[in-house]
Protein backbone atom coordinates (compact mmCIF):
# COMPACT_ATOMS: atom_id res chain seq x y z
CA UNK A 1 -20.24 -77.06 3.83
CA UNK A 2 -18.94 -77.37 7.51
CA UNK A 3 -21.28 -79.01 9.28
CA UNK A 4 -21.09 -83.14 9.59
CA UNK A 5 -23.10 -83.62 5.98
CA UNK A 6 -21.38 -81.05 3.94
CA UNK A 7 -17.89 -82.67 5.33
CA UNK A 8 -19.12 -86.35 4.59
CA UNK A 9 -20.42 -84.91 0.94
CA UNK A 10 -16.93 -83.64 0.33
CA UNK A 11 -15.00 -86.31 1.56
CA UNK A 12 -16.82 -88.92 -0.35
CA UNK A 13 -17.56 -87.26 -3.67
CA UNK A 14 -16.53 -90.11 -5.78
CA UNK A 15 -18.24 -92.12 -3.62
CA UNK A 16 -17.21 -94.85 -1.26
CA UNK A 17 -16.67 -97.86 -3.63
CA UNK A 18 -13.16 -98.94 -1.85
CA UNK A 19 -14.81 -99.41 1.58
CA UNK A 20 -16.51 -102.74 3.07
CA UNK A 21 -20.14 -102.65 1.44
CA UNK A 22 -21.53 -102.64 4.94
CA UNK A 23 -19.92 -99.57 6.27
CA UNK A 24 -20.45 -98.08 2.72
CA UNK A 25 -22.70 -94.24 2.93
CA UNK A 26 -22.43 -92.86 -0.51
CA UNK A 27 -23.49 -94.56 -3.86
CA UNK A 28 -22.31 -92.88 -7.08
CA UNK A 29 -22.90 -88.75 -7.13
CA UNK A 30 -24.08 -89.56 -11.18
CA UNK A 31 -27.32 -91.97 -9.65
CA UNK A 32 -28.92 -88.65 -9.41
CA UNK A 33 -30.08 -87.09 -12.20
CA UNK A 34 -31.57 -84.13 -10.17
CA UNK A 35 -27.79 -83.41 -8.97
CA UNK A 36 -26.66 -83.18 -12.22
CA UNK A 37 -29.03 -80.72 -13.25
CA UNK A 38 -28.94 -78.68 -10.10
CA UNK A 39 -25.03 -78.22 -10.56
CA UNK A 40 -25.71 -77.66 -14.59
CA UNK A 41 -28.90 -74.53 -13.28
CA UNK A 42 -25.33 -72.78 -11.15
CA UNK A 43 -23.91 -71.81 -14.63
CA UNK A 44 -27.53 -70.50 -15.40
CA UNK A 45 -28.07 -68.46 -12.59
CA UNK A 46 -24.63 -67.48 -12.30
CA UNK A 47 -25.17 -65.62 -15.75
CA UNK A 48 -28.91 -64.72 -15.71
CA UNK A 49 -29.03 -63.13 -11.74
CA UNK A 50 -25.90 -63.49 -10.67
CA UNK A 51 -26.91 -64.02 -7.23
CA UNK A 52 -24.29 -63.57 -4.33
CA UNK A 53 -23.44 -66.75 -2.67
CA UNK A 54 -24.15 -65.91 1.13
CA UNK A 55 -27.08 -65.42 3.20
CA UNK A 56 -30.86 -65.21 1.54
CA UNK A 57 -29.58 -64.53 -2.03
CA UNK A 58 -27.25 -67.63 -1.72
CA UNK A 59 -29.84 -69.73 -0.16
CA UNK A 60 -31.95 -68.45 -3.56
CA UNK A 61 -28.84 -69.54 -5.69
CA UNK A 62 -29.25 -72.92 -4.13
CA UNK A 63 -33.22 -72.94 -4.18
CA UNK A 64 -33.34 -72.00 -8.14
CA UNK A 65 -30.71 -74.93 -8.41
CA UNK A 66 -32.89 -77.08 -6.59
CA UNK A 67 -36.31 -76.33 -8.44
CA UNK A 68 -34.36 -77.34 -11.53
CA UNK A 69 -33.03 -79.85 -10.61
CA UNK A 70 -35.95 -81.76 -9.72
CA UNK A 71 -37.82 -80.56 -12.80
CA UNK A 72 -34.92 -82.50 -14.55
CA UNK A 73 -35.98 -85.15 -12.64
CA UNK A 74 -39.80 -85.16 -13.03
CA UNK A 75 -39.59 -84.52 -16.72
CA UNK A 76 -37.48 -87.70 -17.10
CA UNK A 77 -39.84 -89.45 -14.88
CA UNK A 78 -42.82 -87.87 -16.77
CA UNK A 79 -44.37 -87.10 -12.95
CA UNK A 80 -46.77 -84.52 -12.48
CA UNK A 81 -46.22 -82.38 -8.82
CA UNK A 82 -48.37 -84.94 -6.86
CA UNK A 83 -46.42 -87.74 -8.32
CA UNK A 84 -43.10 -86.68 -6.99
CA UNK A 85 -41.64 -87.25 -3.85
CA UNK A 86 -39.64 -83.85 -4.60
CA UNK A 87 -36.40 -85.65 -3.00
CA UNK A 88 -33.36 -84.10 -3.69
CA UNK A 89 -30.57 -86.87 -4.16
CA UNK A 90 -32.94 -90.01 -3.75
CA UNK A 91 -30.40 -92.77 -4.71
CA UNK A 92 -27.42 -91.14 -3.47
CA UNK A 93 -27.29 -93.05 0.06
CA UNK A 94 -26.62 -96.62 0.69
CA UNK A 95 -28.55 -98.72 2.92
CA UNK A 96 -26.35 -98.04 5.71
CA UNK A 97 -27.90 -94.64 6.29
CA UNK A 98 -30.79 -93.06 7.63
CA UNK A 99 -31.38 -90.97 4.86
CA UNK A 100 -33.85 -90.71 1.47
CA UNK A 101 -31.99 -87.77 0.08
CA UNK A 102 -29.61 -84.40 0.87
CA UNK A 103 -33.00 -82.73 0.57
CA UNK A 104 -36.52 -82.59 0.83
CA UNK A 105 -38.57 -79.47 -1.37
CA UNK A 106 -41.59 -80.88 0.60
CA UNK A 107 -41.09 -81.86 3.89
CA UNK A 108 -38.10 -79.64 4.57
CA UNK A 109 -36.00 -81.13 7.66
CA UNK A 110 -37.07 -84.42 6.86
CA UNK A 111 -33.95 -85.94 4.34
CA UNK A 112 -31.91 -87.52 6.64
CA UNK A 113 -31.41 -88.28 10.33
CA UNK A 114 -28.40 -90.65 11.18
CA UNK A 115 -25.49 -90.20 13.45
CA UNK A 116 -22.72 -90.12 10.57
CA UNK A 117 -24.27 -87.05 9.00
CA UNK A 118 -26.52 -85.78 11.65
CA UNK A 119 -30.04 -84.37 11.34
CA UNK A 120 -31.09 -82.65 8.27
CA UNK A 121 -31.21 -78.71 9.61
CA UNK A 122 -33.42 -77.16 6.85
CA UNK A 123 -36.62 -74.83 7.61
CA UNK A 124 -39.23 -74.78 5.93
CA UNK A 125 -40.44 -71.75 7.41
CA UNK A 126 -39.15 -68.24 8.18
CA UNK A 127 -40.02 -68.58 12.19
CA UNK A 128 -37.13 -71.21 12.28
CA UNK A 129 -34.60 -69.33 9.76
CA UNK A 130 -31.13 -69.96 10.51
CA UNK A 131 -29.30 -66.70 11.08
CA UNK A 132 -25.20 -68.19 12.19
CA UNK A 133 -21.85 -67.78 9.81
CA UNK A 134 -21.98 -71.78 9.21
CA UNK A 135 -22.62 -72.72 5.46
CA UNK A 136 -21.89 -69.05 3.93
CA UNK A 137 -25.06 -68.13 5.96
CA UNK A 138 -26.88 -71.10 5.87
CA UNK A 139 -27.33 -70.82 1.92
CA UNK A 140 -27.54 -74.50 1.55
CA UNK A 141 -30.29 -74.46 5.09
CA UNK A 142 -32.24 -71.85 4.65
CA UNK A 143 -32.97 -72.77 0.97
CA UNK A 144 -35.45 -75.09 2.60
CA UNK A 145 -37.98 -72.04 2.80
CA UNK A 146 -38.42 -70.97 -1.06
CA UNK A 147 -38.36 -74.07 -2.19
CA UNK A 148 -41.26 -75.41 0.24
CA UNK A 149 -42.66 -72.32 -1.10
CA UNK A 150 -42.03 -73.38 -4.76
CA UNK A 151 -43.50 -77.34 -4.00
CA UNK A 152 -47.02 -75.49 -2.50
CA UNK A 153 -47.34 -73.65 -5.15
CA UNK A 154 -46.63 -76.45 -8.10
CA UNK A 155 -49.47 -78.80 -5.68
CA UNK A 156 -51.94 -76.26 -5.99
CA UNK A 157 -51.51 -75.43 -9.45
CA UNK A 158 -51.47 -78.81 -10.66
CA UNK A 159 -49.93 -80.87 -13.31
CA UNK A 160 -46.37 -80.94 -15.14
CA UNK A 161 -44.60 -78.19 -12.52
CA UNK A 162 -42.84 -77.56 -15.98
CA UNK A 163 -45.39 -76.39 -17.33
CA UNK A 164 -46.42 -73.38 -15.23
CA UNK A 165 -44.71 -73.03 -12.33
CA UNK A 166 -41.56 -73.94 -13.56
CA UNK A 167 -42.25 -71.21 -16.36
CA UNK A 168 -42.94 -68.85 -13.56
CA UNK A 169 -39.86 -69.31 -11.71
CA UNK A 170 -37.82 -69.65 -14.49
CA UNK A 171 -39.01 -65.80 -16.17
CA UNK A 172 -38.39 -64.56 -12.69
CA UNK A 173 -34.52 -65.52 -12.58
CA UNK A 174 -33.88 -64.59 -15.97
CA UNK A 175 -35.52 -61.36 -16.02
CA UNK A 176 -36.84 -60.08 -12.30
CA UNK A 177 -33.80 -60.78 -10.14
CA UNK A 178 -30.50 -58.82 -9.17
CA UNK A 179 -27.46 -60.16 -7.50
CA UNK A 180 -28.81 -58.92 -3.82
CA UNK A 181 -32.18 -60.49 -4.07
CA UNK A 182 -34.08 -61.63 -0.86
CA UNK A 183 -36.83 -63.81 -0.26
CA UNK A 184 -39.72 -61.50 -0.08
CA UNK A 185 -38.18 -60.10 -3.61
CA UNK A 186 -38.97 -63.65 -5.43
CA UNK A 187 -41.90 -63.97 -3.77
CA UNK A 188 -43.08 -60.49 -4.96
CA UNK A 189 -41.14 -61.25 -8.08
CA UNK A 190 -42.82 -64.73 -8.55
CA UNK A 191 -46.24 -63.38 -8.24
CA UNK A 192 -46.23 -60.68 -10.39
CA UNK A 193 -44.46 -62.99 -13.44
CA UNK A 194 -47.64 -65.37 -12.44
CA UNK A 195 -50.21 -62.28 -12.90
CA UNK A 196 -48.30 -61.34 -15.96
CA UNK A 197 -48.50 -64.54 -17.63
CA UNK A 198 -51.67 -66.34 -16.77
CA UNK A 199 -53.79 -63.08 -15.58
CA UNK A 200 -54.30 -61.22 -12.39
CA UNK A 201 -56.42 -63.20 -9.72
CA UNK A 202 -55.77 -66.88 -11.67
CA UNK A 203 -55.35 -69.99 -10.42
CA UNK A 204 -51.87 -69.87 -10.69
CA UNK A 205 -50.95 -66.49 -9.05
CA UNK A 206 -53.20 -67.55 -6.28
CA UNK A 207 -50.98 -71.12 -6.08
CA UNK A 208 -47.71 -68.63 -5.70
CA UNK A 209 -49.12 -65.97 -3.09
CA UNK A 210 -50.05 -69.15 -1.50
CA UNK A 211 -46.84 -70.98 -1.47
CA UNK A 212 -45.35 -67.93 -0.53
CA UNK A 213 -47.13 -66.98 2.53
CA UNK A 214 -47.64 -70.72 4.04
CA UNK A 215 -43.81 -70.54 4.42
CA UNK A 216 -44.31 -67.44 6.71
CA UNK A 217 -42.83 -64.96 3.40
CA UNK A 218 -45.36 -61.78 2.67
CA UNK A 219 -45.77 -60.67 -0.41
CA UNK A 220 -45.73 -56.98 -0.93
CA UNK A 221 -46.42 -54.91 -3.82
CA UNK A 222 -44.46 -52.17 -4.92
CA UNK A 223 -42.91 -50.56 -7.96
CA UNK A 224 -40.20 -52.47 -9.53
CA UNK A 225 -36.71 -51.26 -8.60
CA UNK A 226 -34.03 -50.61 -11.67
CA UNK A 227 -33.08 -54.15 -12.79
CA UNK A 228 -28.78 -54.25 -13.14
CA UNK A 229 -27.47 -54.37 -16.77
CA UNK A 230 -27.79 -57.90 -17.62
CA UNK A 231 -24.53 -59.24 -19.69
CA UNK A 232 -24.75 -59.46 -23.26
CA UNK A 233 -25.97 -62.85 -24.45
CA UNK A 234 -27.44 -63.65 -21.06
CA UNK A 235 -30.46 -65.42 -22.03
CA UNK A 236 -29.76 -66.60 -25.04
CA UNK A 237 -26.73 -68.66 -23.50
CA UNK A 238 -29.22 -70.47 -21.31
CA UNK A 239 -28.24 -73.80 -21.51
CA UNK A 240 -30.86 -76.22 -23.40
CA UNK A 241 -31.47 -78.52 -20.91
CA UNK A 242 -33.38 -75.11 -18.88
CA UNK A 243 -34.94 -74.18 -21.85
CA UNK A 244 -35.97 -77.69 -23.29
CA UNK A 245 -38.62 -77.81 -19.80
CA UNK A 246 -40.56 -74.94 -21.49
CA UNK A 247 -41.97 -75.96 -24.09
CA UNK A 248 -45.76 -75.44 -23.06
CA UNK A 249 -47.35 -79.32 -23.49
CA UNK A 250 -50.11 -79.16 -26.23
């Protein structure tokens, strides 16, 4: 990244074990389990959409990664959607910092605020997308939009997010996406999986339209474009750790 955070992020990987506890700002990148599995859902994605790493599709590369990430999290928590704080990286920071994560799925903008890493600059709406060269396009900024989108939607439809709107979102990379896909494609994409699975008009294709359109994304219908070729072995390759969330609770 190269703005302040994605610098400090680099810098201090490893953390920052060798410095005086009191000027300390990173704790160990393996405290969070969510970062683990957001790094793990790149090799997914990378093989199931293959989406390009710039602009909307990146920031959907990083949202995907996110959503999955935090599933990790809430399934080894055993939290249902309102029992999350939906933090990415909770843990991560010392004391020293102004921070509760690198990002917040709910309150988008709202993960840290502190002079050594600056002010969290993620939207969580499409009036205040970024649109500069910084951050390959702002892929790791703008993700702040879908996956406000994705938190609205696991709210309403209540639960394990696992369950159902992780299923959703899940179907949609694997099968629904291209390497060029937008934000108003996974919403569209997203919604139809939703109809397809649970029935037109349900509760939870209602939860998506809705998550999708509070973040200022409309949803419009058309026929399905040509999907690319998707490499051989795609889905089956998908690591365990993805597939173990979907096993529908009985």
């Amino acid at each position: 990244l190269d703005h302040p955070m994605g610098q400090l992020m680099t810098n201090n990987i490893d953390g920052d074990e060798d410095l005086p506890e009191e000027e300390r700002l990173f704790n160990r990148f393996t405290i969070a389990i969510d970062i683990i599995g957001h790094e793990l859902t790149h090799g997914v994605i990378q093989y199931e959409a293959g989406l390009v790493y710039r602009n909307q599709p990146g920031a959907l590369n990083e949202h995907f990664a996110d959503v999955f990430g935090i599933l990790v999290k809430q399934r080894t928590l055993n939290q249902t959607a309102s029992e999350s704080d939906w933090v990415i990286g909770a843990g991560l920071f010392t004391e020293n910092v102004n921070a509760k994560g690198i990002r917040s799925m709910k309150e988008p903008g709202s993960a840290y605020n502190d002079p050594r890493l600056g002010k969290d600059p993620q939207p969580g709406h499409m009036r205040d997308i970024y649109t500069g060269s910084q951050d390959n396009g702002g892929v790791h900024i703008n993700s702040g939009i879908p996956n406000r989108a994705f938190y609205i939607a696991a709210l309403d439809i209540g639960g394990y997010a696992w369950d159902k709107a992780g299923w959703i979102w899940y179907l949609t990379l694997r099968d629904k996406l291209g390497s060029t896909s937008d934000f108003k494609d996974a919403a569209r994409e997203t919604y139809k999986v939703a109809g397809d699975r649970f029935g037109v008009g349900s509760l939870e294709q209602k939860a998506v339209r809705k998550g999708w359109e509070e973040v200022g994304v409309e949803i419009i219908e058309k026929p399905p474009a040509p999907q690319p070729s998707e490499p051989p072995g795609c889905s089956a390759g998908a690591p365990d750790f993805i597939r173990s969330f979907f096993t529908p609770s009985s």
